[in-house]
N, C-alpha and C. Protein backbone atom coordinates (compact mmCIF):
# COMPACT_ATOMS: atom_id res chain seq x y z
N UNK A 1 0.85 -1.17 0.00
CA UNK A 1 0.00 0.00 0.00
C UNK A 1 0.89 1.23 0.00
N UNK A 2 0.32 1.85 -1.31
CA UNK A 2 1.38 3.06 -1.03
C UNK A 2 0.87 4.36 -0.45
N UNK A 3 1.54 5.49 0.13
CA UNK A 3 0.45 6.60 0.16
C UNK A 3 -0.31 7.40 -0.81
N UNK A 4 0.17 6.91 -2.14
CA UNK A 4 -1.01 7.64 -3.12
C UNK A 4 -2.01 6.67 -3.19
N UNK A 5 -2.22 4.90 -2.96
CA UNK A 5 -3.34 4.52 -2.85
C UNK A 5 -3.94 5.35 -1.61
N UNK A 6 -3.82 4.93 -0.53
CA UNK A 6 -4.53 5.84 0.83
C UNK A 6 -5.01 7.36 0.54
N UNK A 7 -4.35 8.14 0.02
CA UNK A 7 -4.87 9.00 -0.71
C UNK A 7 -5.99 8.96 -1.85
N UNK A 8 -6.07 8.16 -2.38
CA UNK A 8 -6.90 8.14 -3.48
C UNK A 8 -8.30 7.44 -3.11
N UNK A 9 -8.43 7.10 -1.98
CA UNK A 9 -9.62 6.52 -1.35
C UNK A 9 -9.88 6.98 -0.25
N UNK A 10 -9.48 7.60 0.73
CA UNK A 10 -9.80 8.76 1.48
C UNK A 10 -10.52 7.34 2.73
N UNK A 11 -11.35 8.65 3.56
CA UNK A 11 -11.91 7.63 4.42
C UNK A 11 -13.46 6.84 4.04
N UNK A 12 -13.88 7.33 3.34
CA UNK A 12 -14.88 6.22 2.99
C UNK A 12 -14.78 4.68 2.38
N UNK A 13 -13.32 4.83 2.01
CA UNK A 13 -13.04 3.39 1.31
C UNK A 13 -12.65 2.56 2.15
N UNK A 14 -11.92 3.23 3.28
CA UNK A 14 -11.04 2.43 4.08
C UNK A 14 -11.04 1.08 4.33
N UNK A 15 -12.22 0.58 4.39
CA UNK A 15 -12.20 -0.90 4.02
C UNK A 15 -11.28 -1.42 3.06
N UNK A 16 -11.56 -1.05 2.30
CA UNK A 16 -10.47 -1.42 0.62
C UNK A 16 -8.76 -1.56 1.20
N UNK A 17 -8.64 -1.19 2.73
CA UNK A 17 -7.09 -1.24 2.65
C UNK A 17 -7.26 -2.69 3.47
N UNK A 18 -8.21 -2.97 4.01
CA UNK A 18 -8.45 -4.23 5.34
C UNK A 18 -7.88 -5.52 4.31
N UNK A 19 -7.77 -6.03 3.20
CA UNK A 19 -7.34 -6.94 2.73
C UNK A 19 -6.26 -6.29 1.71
N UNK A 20 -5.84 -5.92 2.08
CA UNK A 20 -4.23 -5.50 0.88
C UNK A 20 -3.05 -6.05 1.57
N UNK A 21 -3.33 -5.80 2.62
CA UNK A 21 -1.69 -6.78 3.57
C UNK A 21 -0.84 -7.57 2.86
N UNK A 22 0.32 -7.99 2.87
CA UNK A 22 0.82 -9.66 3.18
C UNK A 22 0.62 -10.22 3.88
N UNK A 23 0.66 -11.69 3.81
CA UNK A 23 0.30 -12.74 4.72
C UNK A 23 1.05 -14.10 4.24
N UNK A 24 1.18 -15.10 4.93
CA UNK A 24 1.67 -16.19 4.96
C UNK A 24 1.13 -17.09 3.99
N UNK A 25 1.62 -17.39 2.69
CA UNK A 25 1.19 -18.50 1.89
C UNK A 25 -0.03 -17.51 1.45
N UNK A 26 -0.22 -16.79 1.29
CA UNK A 26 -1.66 -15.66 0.82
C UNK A 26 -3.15 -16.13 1.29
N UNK A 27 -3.00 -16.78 2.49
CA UNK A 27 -4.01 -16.74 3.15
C UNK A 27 -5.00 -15.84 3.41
N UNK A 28 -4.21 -15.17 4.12
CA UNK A 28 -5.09 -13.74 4.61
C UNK A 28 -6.65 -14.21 5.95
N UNK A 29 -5.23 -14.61 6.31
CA UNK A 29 -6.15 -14.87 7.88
C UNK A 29 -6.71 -14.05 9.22
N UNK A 30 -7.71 -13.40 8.47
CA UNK A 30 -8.59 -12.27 8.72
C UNK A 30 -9.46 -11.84 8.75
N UNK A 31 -10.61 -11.54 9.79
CA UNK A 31 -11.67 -11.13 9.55
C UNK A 31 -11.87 -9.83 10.11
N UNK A 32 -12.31 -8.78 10.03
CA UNK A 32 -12.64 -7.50 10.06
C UNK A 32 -14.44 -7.32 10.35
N UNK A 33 -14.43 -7.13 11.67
CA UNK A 33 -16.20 -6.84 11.79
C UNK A 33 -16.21 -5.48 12.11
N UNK A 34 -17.26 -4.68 11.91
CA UNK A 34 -16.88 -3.41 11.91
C UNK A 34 -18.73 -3.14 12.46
N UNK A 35 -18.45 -2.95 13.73
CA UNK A 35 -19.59 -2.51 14.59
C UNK A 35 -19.87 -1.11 14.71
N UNK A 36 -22.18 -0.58 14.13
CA UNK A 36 -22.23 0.54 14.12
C UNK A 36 -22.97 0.23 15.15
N UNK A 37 -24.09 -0.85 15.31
CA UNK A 37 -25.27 -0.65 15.74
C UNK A 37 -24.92 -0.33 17.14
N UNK A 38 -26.11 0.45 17.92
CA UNK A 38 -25.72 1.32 19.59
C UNK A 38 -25.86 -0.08 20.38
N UNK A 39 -27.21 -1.51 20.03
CA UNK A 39 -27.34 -2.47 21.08
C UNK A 39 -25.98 -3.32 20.97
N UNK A 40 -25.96 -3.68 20.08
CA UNK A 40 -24.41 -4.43 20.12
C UNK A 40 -23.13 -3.66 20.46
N UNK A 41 -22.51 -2.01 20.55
CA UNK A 41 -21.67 -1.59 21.06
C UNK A 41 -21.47 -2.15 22.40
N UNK A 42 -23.41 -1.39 22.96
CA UNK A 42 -23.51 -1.83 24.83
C UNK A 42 -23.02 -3.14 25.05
N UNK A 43 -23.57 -4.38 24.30
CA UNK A 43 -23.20 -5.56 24.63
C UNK A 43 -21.52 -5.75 24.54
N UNK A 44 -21.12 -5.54 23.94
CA UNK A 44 -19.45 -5.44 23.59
C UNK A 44 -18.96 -4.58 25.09
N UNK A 45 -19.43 -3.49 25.05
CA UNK A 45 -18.67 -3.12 26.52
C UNK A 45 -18.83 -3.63 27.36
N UNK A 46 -20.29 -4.08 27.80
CA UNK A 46 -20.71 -4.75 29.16
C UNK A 46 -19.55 -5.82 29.37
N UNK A 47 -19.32 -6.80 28.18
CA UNK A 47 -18.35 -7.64 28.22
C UNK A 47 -17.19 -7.31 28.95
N UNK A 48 -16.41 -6.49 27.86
CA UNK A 48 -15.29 -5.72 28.22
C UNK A 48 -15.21 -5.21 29.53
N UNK A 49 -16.39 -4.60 30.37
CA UNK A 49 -15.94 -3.45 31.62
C UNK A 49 -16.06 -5.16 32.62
N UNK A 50 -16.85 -6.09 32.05
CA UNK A 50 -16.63 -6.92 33.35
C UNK A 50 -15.84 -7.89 33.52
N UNK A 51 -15.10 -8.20 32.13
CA UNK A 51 -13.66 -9.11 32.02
C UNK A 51 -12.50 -8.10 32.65
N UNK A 52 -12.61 -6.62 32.28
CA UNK A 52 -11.87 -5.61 32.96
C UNK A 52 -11.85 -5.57 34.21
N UNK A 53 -12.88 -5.53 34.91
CA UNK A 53 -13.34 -5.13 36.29
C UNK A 53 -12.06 -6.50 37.31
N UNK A 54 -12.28 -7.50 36.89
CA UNK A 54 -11.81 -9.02 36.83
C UNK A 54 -10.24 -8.90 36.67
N UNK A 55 -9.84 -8.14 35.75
CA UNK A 55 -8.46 -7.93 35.44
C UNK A 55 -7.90 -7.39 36.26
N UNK A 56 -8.10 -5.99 36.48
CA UNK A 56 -7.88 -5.31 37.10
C UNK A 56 -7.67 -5.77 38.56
N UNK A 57 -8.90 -6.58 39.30
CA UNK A 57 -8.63 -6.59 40.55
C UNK A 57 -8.25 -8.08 41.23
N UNK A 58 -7.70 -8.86 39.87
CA UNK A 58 -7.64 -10.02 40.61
C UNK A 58 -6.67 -10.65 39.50
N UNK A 59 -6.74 -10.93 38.06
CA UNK A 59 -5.82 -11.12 36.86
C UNK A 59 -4.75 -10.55 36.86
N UNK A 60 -4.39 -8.84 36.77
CA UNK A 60 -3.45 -8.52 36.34
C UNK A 60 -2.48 -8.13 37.33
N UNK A 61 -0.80 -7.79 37.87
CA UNK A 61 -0.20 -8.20 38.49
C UNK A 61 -0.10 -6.68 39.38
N UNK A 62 0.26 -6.46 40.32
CA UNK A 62 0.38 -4.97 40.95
C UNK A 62 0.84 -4.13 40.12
N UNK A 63 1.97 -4.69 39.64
CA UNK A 63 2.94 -3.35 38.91
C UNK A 63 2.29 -3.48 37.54
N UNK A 64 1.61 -4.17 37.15
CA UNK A 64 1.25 -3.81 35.90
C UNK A 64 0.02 -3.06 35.97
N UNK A 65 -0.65 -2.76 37.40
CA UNK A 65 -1.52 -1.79 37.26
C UNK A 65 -0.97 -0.89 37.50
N UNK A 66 -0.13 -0.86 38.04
CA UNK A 66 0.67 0.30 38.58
C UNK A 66 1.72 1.19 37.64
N UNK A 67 1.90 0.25 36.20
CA UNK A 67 2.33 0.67 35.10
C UNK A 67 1.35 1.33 34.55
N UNK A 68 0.13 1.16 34.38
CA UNK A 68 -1.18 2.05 33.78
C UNK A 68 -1.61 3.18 34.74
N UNK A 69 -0.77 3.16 35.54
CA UNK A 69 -1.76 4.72 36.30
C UNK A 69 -1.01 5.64 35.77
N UNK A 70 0.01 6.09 35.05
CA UNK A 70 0.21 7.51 34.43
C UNK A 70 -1.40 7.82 32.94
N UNK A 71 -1.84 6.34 32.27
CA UNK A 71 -2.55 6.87 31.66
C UNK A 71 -4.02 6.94 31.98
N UNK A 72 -4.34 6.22 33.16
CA UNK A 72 -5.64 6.99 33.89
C UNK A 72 -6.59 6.15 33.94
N UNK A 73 -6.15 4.45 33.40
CA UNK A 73 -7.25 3.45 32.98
C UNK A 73 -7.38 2.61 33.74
N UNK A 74 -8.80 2.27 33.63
CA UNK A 74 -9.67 1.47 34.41
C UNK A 74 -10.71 0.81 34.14
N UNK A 75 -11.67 -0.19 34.55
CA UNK A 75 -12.02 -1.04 33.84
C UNK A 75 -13.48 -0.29 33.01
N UNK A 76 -13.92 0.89 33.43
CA UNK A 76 -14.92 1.46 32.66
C UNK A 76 -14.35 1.93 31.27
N UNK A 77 -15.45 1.62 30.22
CA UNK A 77 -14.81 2.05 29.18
C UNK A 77 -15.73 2.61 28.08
N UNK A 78 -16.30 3.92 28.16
CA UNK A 78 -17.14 4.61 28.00
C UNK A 78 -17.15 4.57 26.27
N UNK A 79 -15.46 4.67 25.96
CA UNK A 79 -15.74 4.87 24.31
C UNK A 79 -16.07 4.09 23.77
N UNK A 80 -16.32 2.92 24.06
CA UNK A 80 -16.78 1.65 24.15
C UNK A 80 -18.14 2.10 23.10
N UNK A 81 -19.02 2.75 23.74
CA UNK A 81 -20.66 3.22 23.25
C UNK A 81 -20.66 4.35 22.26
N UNK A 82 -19.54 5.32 22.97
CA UNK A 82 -19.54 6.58 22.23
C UNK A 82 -18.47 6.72 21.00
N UNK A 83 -17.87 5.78 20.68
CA UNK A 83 -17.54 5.86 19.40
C UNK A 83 -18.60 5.45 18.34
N UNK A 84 -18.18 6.13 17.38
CA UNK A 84 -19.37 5.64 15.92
C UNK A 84 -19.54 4.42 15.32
N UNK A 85 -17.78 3.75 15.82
CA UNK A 85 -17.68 2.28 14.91
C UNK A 85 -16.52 1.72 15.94
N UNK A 86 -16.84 0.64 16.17
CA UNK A 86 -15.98 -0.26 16.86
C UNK A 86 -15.39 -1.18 15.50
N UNK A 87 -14.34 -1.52 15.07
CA UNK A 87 -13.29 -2.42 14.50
C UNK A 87 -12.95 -3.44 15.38
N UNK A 88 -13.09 -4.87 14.90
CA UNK A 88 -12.82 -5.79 15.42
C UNK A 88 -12.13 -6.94 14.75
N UNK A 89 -10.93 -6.83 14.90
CA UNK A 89 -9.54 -7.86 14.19
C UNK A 89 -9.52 -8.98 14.56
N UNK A 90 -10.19 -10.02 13.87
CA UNK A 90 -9.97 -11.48 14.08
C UNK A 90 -8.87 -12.22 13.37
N UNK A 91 -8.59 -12.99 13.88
CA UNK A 91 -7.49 -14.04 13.52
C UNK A 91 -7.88 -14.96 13.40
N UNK A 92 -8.02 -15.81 11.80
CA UNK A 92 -8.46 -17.01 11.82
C UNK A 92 -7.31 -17.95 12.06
N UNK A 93 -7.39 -19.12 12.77
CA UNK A 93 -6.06 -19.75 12.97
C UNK A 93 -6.65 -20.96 11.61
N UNK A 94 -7.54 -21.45 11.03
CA UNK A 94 -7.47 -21.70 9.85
C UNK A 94 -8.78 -21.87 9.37
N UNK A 95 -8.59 -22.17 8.03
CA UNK A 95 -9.76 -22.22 7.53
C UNK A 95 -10.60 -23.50 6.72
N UNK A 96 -11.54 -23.87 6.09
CA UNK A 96 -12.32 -25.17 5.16
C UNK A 96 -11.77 -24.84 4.27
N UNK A 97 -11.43 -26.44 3.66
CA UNK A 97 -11.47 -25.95 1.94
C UNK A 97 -12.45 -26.88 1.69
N UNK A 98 -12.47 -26.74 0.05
CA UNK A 98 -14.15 -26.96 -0.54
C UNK A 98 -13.88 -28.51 -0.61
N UNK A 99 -12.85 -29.44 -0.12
CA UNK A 99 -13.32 -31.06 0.38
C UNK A 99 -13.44 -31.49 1.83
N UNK A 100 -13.52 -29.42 2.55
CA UNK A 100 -13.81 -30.16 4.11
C UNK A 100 -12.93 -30.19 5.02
N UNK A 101 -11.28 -29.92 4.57
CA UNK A 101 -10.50 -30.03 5.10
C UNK A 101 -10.07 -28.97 5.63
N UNK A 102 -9.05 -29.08 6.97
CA UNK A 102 -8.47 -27.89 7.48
C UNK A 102 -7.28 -27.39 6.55
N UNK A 103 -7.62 -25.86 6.55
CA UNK A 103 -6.69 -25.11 5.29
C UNK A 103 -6.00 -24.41 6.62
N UNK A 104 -4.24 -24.61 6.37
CA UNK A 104 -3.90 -24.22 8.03
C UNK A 104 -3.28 -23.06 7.35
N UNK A 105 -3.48 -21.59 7.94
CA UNK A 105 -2.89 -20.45 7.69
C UNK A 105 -1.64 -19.99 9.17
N UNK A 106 -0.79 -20.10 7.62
CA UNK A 106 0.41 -19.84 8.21
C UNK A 106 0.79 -18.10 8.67
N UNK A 107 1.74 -18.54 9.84
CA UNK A 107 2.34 -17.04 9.97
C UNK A 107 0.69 -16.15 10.61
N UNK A 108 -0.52 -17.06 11.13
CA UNK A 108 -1.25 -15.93 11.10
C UNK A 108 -1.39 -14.71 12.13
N UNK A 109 -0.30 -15.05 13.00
CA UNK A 109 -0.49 -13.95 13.96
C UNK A 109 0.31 -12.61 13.18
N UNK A 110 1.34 -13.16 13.07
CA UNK A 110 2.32 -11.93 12.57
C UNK A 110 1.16 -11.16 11.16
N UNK A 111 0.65 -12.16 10.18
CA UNK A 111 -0.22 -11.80 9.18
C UNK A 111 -1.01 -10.34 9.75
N UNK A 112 -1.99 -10.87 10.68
CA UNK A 112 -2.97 -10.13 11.27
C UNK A 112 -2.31 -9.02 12.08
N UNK A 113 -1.05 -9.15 12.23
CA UNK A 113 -0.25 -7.77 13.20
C UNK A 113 0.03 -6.94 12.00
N UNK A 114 0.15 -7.36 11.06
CA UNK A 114 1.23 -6.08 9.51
C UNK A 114 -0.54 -5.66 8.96
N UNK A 115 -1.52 -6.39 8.71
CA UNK A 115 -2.81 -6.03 8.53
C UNK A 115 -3.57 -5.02 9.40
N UNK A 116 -3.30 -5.31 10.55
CA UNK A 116 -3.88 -4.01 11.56
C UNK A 116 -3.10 -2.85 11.46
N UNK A 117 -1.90 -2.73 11.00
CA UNK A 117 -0.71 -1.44 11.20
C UNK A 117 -1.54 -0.65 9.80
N UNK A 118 -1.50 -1.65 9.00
CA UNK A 118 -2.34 -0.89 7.58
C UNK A 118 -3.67 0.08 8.03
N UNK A 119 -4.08 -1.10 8.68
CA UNK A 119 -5.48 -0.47 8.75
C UNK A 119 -5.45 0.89 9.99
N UNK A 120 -4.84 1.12 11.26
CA UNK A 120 -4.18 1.85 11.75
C UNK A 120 -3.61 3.26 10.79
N UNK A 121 -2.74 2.75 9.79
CA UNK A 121 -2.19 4.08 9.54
C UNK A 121 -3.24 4.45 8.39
N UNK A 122 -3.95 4.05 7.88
CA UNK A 122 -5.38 3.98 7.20
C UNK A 122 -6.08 5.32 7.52
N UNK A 123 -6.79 4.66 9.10
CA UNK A 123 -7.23 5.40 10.27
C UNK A 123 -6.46 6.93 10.10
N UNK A 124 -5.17 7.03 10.67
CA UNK A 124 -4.64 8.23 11.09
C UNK A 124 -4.64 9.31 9.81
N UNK A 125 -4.10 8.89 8.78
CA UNK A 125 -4.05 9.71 7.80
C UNK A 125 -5.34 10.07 7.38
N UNK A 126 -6.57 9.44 7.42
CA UNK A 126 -8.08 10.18 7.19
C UNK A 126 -8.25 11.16 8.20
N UNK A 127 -7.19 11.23 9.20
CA UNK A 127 -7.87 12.08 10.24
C UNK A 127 -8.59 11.34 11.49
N UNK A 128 -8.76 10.28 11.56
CA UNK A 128 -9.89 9.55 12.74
C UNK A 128 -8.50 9.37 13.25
N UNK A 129 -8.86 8.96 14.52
CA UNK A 129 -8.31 8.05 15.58
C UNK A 129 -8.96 6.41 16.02
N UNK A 130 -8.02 5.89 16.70
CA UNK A 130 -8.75 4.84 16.95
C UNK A 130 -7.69 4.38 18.67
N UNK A 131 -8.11 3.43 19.33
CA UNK A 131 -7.40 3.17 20.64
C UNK A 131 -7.49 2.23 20.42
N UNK A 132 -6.21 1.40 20.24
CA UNK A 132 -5.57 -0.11 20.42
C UNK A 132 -6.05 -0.50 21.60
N UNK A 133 -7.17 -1.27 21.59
CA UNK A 133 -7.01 -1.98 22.69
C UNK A 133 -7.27 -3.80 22.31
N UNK A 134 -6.65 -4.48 23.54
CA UNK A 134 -6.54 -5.76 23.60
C UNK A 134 -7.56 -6.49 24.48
N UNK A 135 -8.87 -6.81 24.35
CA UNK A 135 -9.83 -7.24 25.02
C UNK A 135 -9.50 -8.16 25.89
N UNK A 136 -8.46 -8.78 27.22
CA UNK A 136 -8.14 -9.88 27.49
C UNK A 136 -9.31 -10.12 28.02
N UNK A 137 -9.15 -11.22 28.21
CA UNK A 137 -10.29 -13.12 28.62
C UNK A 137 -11.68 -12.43 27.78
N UNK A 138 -11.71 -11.50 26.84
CA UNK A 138 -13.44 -11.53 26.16
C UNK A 138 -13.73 -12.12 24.88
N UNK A 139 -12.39 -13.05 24.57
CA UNK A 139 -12.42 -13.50 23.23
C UNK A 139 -13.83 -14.45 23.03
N UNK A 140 -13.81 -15.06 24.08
CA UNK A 140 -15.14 -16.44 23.44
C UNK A 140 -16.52 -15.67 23.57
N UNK A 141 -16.72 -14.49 24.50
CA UNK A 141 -18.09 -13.81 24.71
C UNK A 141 -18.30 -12.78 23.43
N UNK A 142 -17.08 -12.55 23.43
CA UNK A 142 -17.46 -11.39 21.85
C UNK A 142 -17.60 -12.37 20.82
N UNK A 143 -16.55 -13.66 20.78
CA UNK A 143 -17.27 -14.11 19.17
C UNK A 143 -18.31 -14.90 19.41
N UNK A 144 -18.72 -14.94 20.14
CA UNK A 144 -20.35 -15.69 20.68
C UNK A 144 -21.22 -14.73 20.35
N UNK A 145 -21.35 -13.26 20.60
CA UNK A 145 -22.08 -12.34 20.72
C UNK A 145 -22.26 -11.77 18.69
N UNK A 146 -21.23 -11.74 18.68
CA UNK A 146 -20.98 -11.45 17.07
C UNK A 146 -20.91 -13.12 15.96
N UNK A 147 -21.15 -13.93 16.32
CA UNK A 147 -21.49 -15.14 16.19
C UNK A 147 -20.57 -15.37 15.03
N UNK A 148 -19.63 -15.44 15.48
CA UNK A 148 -17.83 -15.49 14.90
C UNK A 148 -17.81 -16.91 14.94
N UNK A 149 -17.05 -17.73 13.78
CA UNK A 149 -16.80 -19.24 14.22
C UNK A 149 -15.50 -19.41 15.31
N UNK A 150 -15.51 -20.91 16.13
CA UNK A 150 -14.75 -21.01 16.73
C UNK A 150 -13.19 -20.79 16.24
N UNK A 151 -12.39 -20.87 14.85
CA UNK A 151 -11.41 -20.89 14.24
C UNK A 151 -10.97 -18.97 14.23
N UNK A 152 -11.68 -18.33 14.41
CA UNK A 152 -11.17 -16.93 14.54
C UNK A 152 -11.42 -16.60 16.46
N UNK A 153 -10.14 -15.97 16.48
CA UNK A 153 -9.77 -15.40 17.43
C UNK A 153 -9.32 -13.85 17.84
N UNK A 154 -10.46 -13.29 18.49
CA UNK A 154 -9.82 -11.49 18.68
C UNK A 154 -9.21 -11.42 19.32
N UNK A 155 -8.33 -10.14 18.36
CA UNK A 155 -7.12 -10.05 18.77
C UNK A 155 -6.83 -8.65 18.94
N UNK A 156 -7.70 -7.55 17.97
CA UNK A 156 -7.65 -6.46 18.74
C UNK A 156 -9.06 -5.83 18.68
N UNK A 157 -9.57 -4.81 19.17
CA UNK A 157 -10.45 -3.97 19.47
C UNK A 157 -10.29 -2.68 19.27
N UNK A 158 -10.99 -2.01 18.02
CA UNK A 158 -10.32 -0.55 17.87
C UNK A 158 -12.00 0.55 17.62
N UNK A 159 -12.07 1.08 18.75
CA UNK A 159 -13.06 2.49 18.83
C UNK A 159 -12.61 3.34 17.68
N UNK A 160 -13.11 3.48 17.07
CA UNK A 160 -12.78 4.52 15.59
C UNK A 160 -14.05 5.95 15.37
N UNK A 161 -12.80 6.96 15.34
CA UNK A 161 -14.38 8.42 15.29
C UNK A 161 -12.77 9.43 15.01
N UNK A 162 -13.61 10.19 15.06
CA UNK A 162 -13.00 11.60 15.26
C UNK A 162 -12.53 11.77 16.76
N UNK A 163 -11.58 12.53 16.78
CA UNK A 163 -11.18 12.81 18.46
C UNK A 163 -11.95 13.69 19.19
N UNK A 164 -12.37 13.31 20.60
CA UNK A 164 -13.44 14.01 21.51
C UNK A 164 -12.69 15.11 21.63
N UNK A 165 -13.33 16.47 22.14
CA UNK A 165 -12.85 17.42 21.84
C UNK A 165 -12.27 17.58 23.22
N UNK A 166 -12.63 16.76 24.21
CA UNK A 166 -12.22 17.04 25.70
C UNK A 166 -10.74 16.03 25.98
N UNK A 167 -10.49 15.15 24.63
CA UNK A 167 -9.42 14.55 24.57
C UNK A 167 -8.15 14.97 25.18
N UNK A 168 -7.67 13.84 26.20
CA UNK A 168 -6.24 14.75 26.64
C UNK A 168 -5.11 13.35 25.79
N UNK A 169 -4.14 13.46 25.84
CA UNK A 169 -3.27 12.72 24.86
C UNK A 169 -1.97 12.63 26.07
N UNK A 170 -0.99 11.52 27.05
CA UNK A 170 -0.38 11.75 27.76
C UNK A 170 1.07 12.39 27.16
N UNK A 171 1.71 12.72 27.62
CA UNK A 171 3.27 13.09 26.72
C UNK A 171 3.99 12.22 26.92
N UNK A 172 3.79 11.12 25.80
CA UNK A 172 4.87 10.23 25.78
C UNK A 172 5.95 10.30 25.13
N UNK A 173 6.99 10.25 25.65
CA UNK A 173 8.30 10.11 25.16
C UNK A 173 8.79 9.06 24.46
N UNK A 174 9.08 9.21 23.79
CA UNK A 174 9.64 7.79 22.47
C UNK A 174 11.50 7.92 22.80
N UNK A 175 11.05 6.39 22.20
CA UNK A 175 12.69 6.10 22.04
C UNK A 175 13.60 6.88 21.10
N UNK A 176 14.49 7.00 21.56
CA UNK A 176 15.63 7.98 20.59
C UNK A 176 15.65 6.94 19.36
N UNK A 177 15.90 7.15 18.50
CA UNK A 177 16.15 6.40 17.26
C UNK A 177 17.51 5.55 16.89
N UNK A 178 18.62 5.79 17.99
CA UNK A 178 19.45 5.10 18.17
C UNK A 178 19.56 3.96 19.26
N UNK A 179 18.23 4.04 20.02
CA UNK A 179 17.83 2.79 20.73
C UNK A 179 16.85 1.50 20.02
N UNK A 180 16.23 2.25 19.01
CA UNK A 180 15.22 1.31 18.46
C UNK A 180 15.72 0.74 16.84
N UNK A 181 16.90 1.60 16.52
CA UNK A 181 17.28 1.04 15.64
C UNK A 181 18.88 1.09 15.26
N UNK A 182 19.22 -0.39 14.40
CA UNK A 182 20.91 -0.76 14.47
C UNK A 182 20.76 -0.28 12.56
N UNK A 183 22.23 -0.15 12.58
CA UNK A 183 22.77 0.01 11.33
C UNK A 183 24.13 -0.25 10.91
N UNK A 184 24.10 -1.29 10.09
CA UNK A 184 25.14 -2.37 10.13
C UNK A 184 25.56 -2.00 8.18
C-alpha cells in the first residue's frame, strides 16, 4: 500500500485497505467486523468493563496496574458506546477448503499484526483516531455475541471516530532512534 493509494480513497473506502496486507502463503487470515449498531456496542462493553473489572482486581499483576496509572485506565470504558464504529480484528487460525479439510494459515499472527498497522495508519491519515485496545479473557463472549466461528480469534479492538474534543493525549516520550534502531 502506497500513500497515493490511501490517498486516493480517502476515508470512505477504508475498508479497501483491510485486505491488501501480506500474509503467509496468501491466506489472509482475517476477519474484520466493523460494529455501528448502539445495542451491540452496549453488549461489547458490558463484556469488556466486566472481564476488565476481573483484570484489574484479581488477573493482572500490581505493577502492571501500577504501570497504567500515568494513563488513567480502568475497567470502565465509556468509548466503548460513544464511538461511531468499533473495528474488530480477528485471527483465523485456519480455515475449510471446498473437500472439508483444514486449510492451516500460516504465519497468522504476525499476518494479522502487519494487517492491523495498515489499517491503523489507514485510520490516522483520514484524520480519525482509533485506541488499540486488547480485550483480554473476552475473546469467546465477543465471538459468541458477534457469532464469529470457533477458528477466529480477537485479537484487537479498535473504537474509531473523530477525536473528543475534551481529549487529553499523555506526553509520551519515544525512544531515541538510536535505541530502536541498528545500522550495520
Amino acid at each position: 500500500m502506497t500513500l497515493k493509494f490511501v490517498r486516493h480513497h480517502r476515508e470512505s473506502n477504508i475498508p479497501t485497505i483491510f485486505g491488501t496486507a501480506p500474509s503467509g502463503a496468501h491466506t489472509e487470515p482475517w476477519t474484520f467486523v466493523v460494529v455501528r449498531d448502539a445495542s451491540t456496542k452496549a453488549a461489547i462493553r458490558d463484556i469488556v468493563e466486566e472481564e476488565e473489572e476481573l483484570n484489574y482486581s484479581q488477573r493482572m499483576s500490581r505493577q502492571w496496574v501500577a504501570d497504567l496509572k500515568p494513563f488513567a485506565t480502568r475497567h470502565i470504558k465509556p468509548y466503548l458506546t460513544e464511538a461511531p464504529a468499533l473495528l474488530l480484528v480477528f485471527r483465523q487460525t485456519h480455515s475449510m477448503r471446498e473437500d472439508g479439510k483444514k486449510k492451516m494459515h500460516y504465519y497468522s499472527e504476525i499476518s494479522v499484526a502487519i494487517a492491523a498497522g495498515f489499517i491503523l495508519a489507514a485510520i490516522q491519515y483520514c484524520g480519525l483516531v482509533a485506541l488499540t485496545s486488547t480485550p483480554l479473557n473476552c475473546n469467546s463472549r465477543i465471538r459468541a455475541l458477534l457469532r464469529r466461528p470457533p477458528s477466529e480469534r480477537l485479537e484487537l479492538l479498535l473504537p474509531v471516530g473523530r477525536p473528543h474534543p475534551e481529549a487529553t493525549v499523555p506526553d509520551l516520550h519515544r525512544k531515541p532512534l538510536q535505541d530502536i534502531m541498528v545500522m550495520i
